[in-house]
C-alpha atoms as a PDB file:
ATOM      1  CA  UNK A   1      88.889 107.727  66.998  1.00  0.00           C
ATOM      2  CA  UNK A   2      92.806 107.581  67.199  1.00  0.00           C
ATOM      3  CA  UNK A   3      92.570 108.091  71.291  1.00  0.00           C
ATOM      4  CA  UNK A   4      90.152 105.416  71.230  1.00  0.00           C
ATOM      5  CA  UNK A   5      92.156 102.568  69.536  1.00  0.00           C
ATOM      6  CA  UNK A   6      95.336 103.767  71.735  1.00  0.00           C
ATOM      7  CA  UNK A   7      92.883 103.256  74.790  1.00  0.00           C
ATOM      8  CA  UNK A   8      91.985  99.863  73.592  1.00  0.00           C
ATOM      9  CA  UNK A   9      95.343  99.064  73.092  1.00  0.00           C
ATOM     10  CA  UNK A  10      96.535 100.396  76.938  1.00  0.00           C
ATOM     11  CA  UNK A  11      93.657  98.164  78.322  1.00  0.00           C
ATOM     12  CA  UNK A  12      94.936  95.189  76.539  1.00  0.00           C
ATOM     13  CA  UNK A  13      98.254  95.667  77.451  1.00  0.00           C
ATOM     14  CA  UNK A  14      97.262  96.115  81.254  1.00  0.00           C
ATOM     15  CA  UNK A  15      94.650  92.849  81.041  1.00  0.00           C
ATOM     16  CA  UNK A  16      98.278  91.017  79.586  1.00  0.00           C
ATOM     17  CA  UNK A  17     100.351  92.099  82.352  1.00  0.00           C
ATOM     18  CA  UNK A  18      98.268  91.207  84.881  1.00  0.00           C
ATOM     19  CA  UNK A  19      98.006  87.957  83.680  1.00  0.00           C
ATOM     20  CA  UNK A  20     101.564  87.398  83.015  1.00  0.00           C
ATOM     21  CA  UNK A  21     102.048  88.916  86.751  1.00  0.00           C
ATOM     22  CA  UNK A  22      99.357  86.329  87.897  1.00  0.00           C
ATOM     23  CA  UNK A  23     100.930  83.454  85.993  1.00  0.00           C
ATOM     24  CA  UNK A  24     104.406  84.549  87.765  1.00  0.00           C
ATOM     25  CA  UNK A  25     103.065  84.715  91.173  1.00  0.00           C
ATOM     26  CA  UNK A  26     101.457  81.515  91.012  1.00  0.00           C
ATOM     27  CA  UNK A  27     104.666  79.639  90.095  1.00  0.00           C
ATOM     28  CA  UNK A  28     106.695  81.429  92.978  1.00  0.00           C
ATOM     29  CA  UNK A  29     103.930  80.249  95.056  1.00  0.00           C
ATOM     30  CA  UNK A  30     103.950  76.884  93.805  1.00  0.00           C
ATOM     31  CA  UNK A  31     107.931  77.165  94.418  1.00  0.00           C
ATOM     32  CA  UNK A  32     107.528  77.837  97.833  1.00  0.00           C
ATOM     33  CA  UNK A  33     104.762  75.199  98.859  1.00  0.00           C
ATOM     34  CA  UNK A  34     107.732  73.070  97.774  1.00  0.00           C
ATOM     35  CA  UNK A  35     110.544  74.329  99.594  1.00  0.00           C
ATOM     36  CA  UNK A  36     107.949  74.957 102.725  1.00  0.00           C
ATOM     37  CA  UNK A  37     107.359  71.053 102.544  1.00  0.00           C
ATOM     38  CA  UNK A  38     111.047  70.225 102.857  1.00  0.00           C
ATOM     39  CA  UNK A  39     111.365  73.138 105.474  1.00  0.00           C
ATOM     40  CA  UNK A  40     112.476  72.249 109.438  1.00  0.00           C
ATOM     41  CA  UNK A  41     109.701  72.948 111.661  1.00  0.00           C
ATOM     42  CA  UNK A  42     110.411  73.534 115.695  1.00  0.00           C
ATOM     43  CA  UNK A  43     112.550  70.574 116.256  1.00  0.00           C
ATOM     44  CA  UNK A  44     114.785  71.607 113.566  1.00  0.00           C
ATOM     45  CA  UNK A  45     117.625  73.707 113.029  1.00  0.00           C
ATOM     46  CA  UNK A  46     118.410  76.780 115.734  1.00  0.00           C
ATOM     47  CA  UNK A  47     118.255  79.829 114.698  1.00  0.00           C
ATOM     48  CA  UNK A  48     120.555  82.567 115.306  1.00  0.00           C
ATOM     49  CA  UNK A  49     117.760  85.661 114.409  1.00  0.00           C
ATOM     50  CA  UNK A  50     115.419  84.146 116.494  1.00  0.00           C
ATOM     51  CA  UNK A  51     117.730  83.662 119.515  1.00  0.00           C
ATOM     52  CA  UNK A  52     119.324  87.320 118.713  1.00  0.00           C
ATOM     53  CA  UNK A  53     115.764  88.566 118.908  1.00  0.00           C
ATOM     54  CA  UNK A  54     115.029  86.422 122.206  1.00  0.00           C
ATOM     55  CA  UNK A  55     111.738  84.818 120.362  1.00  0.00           C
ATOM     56  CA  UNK A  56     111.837  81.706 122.212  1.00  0.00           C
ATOM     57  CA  UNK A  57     109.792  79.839 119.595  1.00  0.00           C
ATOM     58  CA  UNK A  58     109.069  79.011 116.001  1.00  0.00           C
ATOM     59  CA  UNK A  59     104.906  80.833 115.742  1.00  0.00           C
ATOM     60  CA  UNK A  60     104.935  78.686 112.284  1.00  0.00           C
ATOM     61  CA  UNK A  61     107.835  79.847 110.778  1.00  0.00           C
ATOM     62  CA  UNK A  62     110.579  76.588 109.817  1.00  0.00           C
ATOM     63  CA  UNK A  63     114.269  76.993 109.361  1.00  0.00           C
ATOM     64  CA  UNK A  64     116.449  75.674 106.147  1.00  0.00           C
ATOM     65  CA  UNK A  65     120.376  75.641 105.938  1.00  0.00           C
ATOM     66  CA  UNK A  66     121.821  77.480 103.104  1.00  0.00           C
ATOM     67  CA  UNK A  67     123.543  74.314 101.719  1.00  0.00           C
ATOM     68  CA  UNK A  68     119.761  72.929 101.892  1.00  0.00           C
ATOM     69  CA  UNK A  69     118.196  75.788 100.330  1.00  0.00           C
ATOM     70  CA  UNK A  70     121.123  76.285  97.868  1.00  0.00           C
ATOM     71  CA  UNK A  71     120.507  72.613  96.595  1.00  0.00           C
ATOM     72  CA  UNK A  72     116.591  72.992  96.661  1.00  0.00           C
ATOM     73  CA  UNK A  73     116.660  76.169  94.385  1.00  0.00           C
ATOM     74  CA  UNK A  74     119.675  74.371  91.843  1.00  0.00           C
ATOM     75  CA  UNK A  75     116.823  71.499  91.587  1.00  0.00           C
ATOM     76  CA  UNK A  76     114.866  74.251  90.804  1.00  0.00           C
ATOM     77  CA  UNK A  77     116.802  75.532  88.000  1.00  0.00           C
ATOM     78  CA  UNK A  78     118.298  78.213  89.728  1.00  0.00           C
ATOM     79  CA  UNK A  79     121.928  78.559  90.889  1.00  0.00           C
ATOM     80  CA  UNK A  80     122.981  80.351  93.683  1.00  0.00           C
ATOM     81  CA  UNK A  81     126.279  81.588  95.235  1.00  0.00           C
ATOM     82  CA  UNK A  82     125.424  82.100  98.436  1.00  0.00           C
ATOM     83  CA  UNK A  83     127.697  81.078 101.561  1.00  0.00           C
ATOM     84  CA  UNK A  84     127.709  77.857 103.552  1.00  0.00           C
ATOM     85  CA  UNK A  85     126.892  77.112 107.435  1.00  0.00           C
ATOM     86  CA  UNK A  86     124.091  79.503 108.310  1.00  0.00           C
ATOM     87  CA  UNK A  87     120.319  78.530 108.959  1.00  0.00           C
ATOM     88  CA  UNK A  88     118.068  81.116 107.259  1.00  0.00           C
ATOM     89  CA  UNK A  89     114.283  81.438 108.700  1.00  0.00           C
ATOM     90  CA  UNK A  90     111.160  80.863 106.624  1.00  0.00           C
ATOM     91  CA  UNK A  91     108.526  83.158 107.178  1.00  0.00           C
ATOM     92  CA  UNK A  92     105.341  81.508 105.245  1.00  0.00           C
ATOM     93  CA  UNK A  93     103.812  84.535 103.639  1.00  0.00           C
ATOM     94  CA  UNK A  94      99.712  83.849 103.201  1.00  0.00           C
ATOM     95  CA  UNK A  95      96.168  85.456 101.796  1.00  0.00           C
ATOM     96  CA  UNK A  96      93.285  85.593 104.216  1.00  0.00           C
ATOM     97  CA  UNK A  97      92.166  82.202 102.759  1.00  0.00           C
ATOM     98  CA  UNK A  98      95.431  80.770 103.898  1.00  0.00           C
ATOM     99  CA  UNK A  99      96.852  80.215 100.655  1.00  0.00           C
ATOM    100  CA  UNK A 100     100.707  80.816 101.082  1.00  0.00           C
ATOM    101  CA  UNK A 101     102.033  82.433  98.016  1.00  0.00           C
ATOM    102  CA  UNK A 102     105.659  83.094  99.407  1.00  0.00           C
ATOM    103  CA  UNK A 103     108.440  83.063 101.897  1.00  0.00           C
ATOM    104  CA  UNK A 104     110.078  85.631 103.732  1.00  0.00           C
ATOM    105  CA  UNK A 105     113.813  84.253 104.165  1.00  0.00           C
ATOM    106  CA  UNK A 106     115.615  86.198 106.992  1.00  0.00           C
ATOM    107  CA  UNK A 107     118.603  85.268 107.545  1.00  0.00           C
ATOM    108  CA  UNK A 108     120.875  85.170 110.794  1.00  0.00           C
ATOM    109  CA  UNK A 109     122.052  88.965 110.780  1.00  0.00           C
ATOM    110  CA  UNK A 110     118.320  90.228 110.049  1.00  0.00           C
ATOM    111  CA  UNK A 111     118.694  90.234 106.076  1.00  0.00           C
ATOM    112  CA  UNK A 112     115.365  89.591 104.961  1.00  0.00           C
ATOM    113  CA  UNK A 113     113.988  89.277 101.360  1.00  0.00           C
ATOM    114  CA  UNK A 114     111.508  87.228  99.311  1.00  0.00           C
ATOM    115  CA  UNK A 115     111.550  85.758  95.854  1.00  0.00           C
ATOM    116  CA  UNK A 116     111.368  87.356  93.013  1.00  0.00           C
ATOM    117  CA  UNK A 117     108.160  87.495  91.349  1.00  0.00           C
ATOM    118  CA  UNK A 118     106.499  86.783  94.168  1.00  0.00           C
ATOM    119  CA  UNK A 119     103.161  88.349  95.606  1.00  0.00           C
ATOM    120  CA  UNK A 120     103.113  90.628  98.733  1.00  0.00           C
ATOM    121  CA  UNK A 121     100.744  92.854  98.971  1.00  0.00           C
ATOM    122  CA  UNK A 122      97.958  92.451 101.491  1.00  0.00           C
ATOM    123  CA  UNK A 123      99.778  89.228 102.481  1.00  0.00           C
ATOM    124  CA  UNK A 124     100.635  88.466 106.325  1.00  0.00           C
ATOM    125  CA  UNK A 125     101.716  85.625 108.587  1.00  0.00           C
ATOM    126  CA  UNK A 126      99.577  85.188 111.258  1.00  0.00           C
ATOM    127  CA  UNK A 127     100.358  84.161 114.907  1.00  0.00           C
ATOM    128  CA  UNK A 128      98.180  82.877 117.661  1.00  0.00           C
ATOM    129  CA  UNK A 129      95.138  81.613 116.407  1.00  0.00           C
ATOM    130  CA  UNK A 130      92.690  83.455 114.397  1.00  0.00           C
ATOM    131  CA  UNK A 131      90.670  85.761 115.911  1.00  0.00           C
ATOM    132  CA  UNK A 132      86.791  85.686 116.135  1.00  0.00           C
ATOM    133  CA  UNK A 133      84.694  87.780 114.120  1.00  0.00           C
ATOM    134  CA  UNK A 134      84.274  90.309 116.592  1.00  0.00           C
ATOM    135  CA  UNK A 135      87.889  89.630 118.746  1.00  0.00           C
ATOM    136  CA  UNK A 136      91.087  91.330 118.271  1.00  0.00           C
ATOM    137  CA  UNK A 137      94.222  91.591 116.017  1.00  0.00           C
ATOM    138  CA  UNK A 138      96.925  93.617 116.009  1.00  0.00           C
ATOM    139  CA  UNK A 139      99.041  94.005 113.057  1.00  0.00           C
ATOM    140  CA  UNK A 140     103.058  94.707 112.397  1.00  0.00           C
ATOM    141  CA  UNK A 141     105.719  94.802 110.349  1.00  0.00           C
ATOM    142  CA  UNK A 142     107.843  92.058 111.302  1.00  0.00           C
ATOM    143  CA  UNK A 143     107.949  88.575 112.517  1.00  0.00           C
ATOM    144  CA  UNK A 144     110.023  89.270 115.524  1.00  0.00           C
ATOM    145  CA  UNK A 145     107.524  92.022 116.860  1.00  0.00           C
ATOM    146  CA  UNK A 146     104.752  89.981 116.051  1.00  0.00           C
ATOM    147  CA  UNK A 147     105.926  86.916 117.774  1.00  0.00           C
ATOM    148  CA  UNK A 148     107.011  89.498 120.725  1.00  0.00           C
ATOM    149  CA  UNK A 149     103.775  91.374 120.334  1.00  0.00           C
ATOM    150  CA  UNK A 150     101.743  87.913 120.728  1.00  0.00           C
ATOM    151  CA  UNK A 151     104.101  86.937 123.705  1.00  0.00           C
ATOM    152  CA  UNK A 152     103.314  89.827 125.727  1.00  0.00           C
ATOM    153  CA  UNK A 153      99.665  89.885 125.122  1.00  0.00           C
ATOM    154  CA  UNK A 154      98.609  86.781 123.855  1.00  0.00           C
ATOM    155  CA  UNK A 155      96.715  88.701 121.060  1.00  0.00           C
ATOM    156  CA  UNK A 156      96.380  87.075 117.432  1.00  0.00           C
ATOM    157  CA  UNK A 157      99.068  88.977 115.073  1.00  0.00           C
ATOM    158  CA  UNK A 158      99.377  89.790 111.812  1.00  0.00           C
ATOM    159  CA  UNK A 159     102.958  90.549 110.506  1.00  0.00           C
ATOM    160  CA  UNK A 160     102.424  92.486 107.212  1.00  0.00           C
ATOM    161  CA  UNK A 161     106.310  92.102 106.105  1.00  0.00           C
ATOM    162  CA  UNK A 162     106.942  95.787 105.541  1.00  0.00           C
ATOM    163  CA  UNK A 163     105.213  99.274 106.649  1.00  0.00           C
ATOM    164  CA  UNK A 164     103.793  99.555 103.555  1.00  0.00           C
ATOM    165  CA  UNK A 165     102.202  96.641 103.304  1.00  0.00           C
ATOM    166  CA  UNK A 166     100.561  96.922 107.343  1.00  0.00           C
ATOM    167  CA  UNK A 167      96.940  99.136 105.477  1.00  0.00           C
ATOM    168  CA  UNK A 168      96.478  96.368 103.138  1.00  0.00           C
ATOM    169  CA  UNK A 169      96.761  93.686 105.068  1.00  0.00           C
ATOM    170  CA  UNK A 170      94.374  95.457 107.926  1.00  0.00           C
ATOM    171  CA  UNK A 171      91.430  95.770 104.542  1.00  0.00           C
ATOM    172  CA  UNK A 172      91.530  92.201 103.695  1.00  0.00           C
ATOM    173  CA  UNK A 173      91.079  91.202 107.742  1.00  0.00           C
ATOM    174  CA  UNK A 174      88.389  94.432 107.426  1.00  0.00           C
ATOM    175  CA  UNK A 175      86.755  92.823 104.555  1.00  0.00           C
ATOM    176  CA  UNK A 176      86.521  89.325 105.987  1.00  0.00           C
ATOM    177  CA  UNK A 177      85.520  90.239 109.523  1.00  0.00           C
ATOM    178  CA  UNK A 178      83.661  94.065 109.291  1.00  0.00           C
ATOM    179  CA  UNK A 179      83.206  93.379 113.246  1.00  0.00           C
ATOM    180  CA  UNK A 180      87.155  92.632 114.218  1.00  0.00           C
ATOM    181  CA  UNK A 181      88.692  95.364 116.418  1.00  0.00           C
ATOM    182  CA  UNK A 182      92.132  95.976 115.036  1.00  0.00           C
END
């Protein structure tokens, strides 16, 4: 009876997590639909990572100085003390539906790192078009070997972010298309 009630009382706890995780990762992503909006698109900014990298376009990324982004976030409620003159990269970060629920921000030495709070898993950004039910997709880590990936074959491409990350995002593409050849 005793290992019962502490069972109930672990499954409530979990159920209250996850929603307090869910609550937190909707607000990041509501954060970043912001800062996305107010984001430069190709005609923009230059940035350093992505002529480092010799990716010699945006693939739906957008660029944001730090002065801009270290005003957006103290609008936000959140200071910053990061350094001036740079142009960081936004990386939108999106579900198979195409909701974006974050930002990759890499910045012009290859830093890279995402809010915190804010979803991952099984998330991707996705270059080239999307692929047909049956077509093809490879999927990555990175941005930069996506985009260079996509240049050299003109294959759709999924960058999953991190290694980790590169199984879940290839079951929620497996899900949605059971035909896709990845």
């Amino acid at each position: 009876e005793e290992l019962a009630e502490l069972r109930l009382l672990q499954k409530a706890h979990e159920k209250k997590l996850r929603e307090e995780v869910g609550a937190e990762n909707e607000g990041v992503a509501a954060l970043c639909e912001k800062l996305w909006t107010v984001a430069h698109g190709p005609n923009g900014h230059v940035s350093e990572y992505l002529t480092r990298k010799k990716i010699p376009g945006f693939y739906g990324a957008k660029t944001i100085t730090t002065d801009e982004y270290r005003e957006f976030m103290a609008a936000h409620g959140k200071e910053l003390k990061i350094p001036s003159g740079y142009v960081n990269l936004l990386v939108p970060s999106r579900d198979i539906d195409g909701k974006l629920w974050g930002l990759q921000r890499i910045q012009p030495n290859g830093t890279k790192g995402f809010f915190s709070g804010q979803k991952t898993q099984g998330l991707f950004h996705l270059i080239g078009e999307a692929p047909a039910p049956n077509g093809w997709l490879y999927i990555c880590e990175g941005f930069a070997t996506a985009a260079s990936i996509h240049l050299a074959t003109g294959v759709s491409v999924a960058s999953g972010f991190y290694a980790s990350n590169i199984p879940l995002v290839a079951k929620v593409w497996r899900e949605k298309f059971p035909d896709l050849r990845i």
